[in-house]
PDB file of N, CA and C in Angstrom:
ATOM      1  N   UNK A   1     -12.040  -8.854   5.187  1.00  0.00           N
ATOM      2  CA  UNK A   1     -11.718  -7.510   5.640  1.00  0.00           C
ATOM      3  C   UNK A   1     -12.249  -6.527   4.599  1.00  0.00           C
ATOM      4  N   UNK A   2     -12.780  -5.189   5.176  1.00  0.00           N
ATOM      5  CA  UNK A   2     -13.635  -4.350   4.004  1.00  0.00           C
ATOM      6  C   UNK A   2     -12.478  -3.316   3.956  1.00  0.00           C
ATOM      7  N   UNK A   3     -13.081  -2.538   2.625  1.00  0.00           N
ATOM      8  CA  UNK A   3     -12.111  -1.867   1.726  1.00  0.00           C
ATOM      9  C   UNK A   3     -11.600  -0.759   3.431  1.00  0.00           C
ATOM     10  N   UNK A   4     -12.425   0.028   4.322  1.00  0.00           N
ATOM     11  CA  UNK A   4     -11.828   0.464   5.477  1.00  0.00           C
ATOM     12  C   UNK A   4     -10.972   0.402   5.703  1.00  0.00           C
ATOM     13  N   UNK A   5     -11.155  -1.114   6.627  1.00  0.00           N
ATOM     14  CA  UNK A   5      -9.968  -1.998   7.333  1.00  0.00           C
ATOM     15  C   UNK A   5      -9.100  -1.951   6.557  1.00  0.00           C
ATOM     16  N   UNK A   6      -8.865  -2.130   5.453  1.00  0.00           N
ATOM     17  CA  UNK A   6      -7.259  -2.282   4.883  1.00  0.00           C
ATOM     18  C   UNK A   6      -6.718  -0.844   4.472  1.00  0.00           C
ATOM     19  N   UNK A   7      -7.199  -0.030   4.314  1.00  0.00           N
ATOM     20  CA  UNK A   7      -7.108   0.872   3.990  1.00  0.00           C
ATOM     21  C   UNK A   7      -6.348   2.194   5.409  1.00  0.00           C
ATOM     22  N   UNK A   8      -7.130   1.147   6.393  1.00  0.00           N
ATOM     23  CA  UNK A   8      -6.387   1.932   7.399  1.00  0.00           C
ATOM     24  C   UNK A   8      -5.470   1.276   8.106  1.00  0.00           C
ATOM     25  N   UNK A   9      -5.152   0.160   7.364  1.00  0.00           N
ATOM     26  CA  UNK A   9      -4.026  -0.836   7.772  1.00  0.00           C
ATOM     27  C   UNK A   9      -2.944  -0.486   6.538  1.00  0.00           C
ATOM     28  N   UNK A  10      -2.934   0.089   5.642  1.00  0.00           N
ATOM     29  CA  UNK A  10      -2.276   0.674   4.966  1.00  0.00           C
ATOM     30  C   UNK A  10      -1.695   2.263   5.155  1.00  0.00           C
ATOM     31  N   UNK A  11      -2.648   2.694   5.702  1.00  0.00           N
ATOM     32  CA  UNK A  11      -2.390   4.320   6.412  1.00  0.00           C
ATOM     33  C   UNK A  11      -1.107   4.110   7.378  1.00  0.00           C
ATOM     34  N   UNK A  12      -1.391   3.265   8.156  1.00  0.00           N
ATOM     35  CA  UNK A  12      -0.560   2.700   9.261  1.00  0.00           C
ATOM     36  C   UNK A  12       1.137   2.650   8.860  1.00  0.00           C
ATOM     37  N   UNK A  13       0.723   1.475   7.988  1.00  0.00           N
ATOM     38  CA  UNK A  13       2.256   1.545   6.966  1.00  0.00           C
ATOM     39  C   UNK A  13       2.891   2.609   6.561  1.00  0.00           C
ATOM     40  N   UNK A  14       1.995   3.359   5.821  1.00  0.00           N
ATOM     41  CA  UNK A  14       2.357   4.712   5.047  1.00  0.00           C
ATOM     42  C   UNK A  14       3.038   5.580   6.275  1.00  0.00           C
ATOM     43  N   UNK A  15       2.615   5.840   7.087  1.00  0.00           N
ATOM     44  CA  UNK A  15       2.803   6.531   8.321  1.00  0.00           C
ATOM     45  C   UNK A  15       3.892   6.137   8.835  1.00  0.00           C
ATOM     46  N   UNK A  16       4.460   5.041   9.197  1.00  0.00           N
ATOM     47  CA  UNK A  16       5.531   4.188   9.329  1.00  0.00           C
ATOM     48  C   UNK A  16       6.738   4.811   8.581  1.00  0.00           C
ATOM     49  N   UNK A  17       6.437   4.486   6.981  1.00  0.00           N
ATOM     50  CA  UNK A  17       7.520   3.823   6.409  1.00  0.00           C
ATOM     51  C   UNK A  17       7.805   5.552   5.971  1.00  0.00           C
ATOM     52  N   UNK A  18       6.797   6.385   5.901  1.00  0.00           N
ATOM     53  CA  UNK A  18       6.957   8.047   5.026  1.00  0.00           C
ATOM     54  C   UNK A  18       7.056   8.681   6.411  1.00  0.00           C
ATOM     55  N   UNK A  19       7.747   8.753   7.360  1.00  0.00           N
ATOM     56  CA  UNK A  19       7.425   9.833   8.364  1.00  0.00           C
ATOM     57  C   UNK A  19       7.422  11.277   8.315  1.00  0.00           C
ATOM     58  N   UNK A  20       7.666  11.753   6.739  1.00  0.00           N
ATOM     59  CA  UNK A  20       7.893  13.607   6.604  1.00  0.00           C
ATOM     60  C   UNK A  20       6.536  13.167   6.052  1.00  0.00           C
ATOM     61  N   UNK A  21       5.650  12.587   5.836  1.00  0.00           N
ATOM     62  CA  UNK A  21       4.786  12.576   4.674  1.00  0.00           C
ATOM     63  C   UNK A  21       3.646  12.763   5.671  1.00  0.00           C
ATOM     64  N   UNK A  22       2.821  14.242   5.625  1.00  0.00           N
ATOM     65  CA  UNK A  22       2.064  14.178   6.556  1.00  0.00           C
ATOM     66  C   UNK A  22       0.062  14.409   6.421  1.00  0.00           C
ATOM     67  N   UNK A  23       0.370  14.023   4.891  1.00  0.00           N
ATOM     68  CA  UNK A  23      -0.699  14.475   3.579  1.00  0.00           C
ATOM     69  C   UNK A  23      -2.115  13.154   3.910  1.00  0.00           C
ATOM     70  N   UNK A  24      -3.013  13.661   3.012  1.00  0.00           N
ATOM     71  CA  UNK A  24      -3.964  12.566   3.288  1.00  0.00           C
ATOM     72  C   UNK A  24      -3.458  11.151   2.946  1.00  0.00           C
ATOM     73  N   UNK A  25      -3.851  10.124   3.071  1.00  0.00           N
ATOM     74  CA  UNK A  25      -3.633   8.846   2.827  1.00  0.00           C
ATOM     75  C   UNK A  25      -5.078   8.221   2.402  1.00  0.00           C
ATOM     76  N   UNK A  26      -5.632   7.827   1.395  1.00  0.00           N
ATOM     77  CA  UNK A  26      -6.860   7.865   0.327  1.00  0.00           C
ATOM     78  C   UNK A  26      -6.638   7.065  -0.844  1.00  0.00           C
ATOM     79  N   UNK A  27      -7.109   6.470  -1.071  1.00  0.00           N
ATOM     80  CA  UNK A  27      -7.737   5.369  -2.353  1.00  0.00           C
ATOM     81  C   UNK A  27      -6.534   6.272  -3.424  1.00  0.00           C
ATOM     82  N   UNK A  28      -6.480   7.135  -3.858  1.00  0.00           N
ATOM     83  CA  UNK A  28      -6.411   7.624  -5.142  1.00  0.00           C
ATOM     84  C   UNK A  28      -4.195   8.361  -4.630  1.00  0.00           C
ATOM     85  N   UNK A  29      -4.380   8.273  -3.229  1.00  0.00           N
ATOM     86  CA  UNK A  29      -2.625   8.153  -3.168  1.00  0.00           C
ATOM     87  C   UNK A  29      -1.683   7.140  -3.478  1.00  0.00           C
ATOM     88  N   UNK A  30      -0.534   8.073  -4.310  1.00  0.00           N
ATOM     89  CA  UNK A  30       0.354   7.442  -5.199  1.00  0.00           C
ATOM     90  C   UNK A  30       1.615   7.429  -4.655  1.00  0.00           C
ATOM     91  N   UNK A  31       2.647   6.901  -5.703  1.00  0.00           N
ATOM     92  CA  UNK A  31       3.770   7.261  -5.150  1.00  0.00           C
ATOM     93  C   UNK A  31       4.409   8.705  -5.770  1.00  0.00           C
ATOM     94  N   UNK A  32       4.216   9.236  -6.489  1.00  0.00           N
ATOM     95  CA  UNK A  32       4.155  10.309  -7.130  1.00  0.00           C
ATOM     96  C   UNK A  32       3.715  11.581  -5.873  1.00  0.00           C
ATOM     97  N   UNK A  33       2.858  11.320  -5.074  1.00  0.00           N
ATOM     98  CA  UNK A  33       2.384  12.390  -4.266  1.00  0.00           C
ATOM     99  C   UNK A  33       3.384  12.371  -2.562  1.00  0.00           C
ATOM    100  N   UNK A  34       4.112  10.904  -2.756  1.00  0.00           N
ATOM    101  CA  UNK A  34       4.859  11.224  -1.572  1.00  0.00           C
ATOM    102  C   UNK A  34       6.370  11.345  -1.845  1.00  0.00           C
ATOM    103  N   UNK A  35       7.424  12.358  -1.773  1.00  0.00           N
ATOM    104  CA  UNK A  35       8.932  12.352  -1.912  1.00  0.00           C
ATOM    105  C   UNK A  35       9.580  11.028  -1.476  1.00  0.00           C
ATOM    106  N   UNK A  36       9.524  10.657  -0.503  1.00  0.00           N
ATOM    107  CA  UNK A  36      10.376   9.256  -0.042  1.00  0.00           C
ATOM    108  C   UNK A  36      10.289   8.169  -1.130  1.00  0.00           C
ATOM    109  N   UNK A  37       8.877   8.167  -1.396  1.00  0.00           N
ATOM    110  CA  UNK A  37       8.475   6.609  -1.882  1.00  0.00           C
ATOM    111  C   UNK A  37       9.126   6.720  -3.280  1.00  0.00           C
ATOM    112  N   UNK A  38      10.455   6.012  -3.281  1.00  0.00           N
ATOM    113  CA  UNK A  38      11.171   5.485  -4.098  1.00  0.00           C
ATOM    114  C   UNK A  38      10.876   4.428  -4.383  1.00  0.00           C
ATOM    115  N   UNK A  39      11.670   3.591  -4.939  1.00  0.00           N
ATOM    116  CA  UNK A  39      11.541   2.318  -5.788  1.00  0.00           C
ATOM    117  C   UNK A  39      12.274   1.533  -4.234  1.00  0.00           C
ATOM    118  N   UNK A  40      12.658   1.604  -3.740  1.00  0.00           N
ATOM    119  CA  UNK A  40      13.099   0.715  -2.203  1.00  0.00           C
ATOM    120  C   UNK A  40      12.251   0.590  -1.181  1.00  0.00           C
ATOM    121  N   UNK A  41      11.403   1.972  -1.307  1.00  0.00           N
ATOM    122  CA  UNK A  41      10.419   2.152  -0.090  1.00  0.00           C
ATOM    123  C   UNK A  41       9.148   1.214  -1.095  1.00  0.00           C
ATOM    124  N   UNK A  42       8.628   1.205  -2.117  1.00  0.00           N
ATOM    125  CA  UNK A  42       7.834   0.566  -2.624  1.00  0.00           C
ATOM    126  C   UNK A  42       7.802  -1.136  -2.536  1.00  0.00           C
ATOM    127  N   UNK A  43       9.704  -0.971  -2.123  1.00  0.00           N
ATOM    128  CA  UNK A  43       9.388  -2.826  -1.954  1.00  0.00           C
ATOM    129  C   UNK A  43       9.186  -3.006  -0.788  1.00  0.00           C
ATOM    130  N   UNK A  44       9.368  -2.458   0.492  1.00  0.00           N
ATOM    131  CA  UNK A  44       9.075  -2.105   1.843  1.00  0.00           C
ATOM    132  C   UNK A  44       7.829  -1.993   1.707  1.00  0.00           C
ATOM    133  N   UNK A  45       7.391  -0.982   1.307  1.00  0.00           N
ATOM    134  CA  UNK A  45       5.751  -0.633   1.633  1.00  0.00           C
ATOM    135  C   UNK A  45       5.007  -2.551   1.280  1.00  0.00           C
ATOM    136  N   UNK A  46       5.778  -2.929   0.015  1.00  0.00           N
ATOM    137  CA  UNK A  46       5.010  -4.482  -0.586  1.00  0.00           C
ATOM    138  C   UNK A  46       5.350  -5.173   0.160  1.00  0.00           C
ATOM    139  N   UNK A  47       6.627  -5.545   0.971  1.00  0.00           N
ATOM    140  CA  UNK A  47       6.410  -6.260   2.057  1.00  0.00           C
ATOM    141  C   UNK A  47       5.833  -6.518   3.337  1.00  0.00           C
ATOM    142  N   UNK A  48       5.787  -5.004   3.864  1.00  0.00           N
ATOM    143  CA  UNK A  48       5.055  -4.753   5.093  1.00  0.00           C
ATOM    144  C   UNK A  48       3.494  -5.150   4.744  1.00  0.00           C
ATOM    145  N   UNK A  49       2.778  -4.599   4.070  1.00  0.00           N
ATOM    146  CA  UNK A  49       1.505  -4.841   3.068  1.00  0.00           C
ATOM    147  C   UNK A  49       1.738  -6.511   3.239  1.00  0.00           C
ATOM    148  N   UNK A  50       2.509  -7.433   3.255  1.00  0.00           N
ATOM    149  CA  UNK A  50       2.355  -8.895   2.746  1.00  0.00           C
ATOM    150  C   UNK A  50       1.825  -9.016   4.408  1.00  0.00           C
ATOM    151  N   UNK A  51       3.374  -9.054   4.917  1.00  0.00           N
ATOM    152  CA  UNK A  51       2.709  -9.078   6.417  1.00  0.00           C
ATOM    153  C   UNK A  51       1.734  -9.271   7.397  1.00  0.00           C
ATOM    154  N   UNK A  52       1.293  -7.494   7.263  1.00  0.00           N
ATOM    155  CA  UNK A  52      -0.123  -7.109   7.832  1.00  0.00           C
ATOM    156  C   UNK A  52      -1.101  -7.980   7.365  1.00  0.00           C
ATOM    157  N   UNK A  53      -1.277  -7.975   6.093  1.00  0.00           N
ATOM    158  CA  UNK A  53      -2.406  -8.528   5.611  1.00  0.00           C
ATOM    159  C   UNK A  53      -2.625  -9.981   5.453  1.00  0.00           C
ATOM    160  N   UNK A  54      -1.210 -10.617   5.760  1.00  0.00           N
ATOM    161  CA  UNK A  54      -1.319 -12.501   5.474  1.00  0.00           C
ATOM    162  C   UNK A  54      -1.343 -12.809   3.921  1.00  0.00           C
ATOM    163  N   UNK A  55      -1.023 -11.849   2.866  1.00  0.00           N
ATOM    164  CA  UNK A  55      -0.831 -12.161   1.400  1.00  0.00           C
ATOM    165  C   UNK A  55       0.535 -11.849   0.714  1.00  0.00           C
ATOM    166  N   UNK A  56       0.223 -12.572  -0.296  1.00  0.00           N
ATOM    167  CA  UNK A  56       1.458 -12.507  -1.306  1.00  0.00           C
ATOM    168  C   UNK A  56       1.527 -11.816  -2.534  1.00  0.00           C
ATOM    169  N   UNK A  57       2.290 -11.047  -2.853  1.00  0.00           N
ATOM    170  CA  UNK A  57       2.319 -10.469  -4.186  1.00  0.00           C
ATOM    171  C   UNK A  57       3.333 -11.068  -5.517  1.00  0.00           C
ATOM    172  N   UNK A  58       2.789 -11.251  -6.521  1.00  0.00           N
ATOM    173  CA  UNK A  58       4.014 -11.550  -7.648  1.00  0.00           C
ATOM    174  C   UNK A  58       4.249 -10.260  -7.723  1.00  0.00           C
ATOM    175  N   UNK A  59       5.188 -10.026  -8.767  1.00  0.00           N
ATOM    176  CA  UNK A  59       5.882  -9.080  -9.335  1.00  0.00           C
ATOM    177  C   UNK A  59       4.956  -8.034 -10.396  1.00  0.00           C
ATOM    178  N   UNK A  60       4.575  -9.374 -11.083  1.00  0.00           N
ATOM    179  CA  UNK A  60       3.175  -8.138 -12.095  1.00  0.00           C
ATOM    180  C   UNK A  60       2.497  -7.865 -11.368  1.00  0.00           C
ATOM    181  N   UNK A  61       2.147  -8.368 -10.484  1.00  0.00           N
ATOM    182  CA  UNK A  61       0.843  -7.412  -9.722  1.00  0.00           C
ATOM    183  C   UNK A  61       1.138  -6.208  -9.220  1.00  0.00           C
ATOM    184  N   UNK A  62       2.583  -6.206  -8.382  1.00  0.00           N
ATOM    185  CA  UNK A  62       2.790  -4.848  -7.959  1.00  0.00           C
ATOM    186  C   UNK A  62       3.379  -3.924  -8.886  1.00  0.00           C
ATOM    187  N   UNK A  63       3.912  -4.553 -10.051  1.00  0.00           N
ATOM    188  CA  UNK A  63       4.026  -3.129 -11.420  1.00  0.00           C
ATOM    189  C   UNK A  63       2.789  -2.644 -11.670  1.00  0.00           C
ATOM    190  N   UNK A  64       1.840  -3.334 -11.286  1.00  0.00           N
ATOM    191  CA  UNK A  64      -0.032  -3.320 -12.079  1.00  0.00           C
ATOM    192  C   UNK A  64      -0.197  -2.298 -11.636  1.00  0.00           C
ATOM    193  N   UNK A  65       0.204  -2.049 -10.256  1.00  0.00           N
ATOM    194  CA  UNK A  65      -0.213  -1.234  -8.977  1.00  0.00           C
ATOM    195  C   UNK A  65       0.050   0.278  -9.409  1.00  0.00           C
ATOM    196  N   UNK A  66      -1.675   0.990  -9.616  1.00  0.00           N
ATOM    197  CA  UNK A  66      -1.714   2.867  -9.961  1.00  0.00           C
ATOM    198  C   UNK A  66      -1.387   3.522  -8.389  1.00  0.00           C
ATOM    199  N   UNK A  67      -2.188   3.202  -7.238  1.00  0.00           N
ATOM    200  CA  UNK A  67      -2.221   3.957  -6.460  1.00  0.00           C
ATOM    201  C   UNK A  67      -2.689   2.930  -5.354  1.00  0.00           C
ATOM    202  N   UNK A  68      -3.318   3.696  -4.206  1.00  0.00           N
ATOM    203  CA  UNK A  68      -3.263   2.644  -2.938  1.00  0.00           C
ATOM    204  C   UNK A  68      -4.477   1.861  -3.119  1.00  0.00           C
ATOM    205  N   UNK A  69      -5.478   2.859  -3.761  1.00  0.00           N
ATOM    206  CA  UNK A  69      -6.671   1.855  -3.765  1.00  0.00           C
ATOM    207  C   UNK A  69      -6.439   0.600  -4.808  1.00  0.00           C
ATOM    208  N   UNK A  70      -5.690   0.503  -5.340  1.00  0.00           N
ATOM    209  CA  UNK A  70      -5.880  -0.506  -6.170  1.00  0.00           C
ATOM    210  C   UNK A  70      -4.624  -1.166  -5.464  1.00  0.00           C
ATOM    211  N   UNK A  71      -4.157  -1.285  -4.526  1.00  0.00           N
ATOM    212  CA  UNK A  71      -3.814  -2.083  -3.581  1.00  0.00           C
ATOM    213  C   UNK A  71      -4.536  -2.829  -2.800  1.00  0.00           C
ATOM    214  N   UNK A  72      -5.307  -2.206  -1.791  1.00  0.00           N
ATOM    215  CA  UNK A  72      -6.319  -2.068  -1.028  1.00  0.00           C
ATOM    216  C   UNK A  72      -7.252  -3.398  -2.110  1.00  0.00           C
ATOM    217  N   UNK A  73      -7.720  -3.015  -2.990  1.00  0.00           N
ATOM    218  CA  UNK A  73      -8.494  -3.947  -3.977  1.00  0.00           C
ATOM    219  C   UNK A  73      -7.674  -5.369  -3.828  1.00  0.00           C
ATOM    220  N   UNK A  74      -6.699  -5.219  -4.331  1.00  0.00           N
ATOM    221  CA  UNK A  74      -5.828  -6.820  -4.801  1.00  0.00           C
ATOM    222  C   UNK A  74      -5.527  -7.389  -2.986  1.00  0.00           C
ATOM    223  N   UNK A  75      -5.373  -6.687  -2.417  1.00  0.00           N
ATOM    224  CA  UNK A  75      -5.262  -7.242  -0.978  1.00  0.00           C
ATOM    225  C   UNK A  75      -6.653  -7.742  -0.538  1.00  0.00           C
ATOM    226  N   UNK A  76      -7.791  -7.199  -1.103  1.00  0.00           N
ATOM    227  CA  UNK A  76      -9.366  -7.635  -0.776  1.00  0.00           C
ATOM    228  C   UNK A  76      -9.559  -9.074  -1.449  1.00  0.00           C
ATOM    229  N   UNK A  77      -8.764  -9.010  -2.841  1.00  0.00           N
ATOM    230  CA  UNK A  77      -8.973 -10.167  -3.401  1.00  0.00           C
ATOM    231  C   UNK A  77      -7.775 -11.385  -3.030  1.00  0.00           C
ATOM    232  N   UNK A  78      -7.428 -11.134  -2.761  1.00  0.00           N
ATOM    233  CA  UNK A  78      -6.248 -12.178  -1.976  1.00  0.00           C
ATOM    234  C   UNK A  78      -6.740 -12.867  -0.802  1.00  0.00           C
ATOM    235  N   UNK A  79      -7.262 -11.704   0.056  1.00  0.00           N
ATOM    236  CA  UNK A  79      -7.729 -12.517   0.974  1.00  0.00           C
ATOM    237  C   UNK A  79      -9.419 -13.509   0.977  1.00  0.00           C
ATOM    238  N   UNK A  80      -9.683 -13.097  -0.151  1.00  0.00           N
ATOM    239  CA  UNK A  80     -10.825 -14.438  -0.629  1.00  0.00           C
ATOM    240  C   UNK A  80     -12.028 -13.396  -0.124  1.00  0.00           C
TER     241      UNK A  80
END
């Protein structure tokens, strides 16, 4: 799957899980730029993300995690 596809399989989520959040959704969005995304919605957002995509996250990986694109990345590399 290319950086796109997940990316708008992540929009999807975002859209979902932030419904006041009506801002771009882009490589370089954080949780910092949306009000909801707390530390509960972040484990939501990491589960839904497992889901969709057929992968697994440890724990360091998603502390690793700056913003969506570097989600988007580790979900590219997961899936081989």
């Amino acid at each position: 799957m290319d950086d796109a596809a997940i990316l708008a399989g992540l929009e999807e989520i975002i859209r979902e899980l932030f419904d006041d959040y009506d801002g771009p959704v882009t490589p370089a969005l954080a949780a910092a730029d949306v009000e909801q995304w707390d530390s509960l919605a972040n484990v939501q957002l990491m589960v839904l993300a497992e889901r969709t995509f057929a992968v697994r996250f440890t724990t360091a990986e998603i502390s690793g995690l700056a913003n969506l694109g570097e989600l988007a990345a580790l979900i590219r590399a997961k899936q081989g």
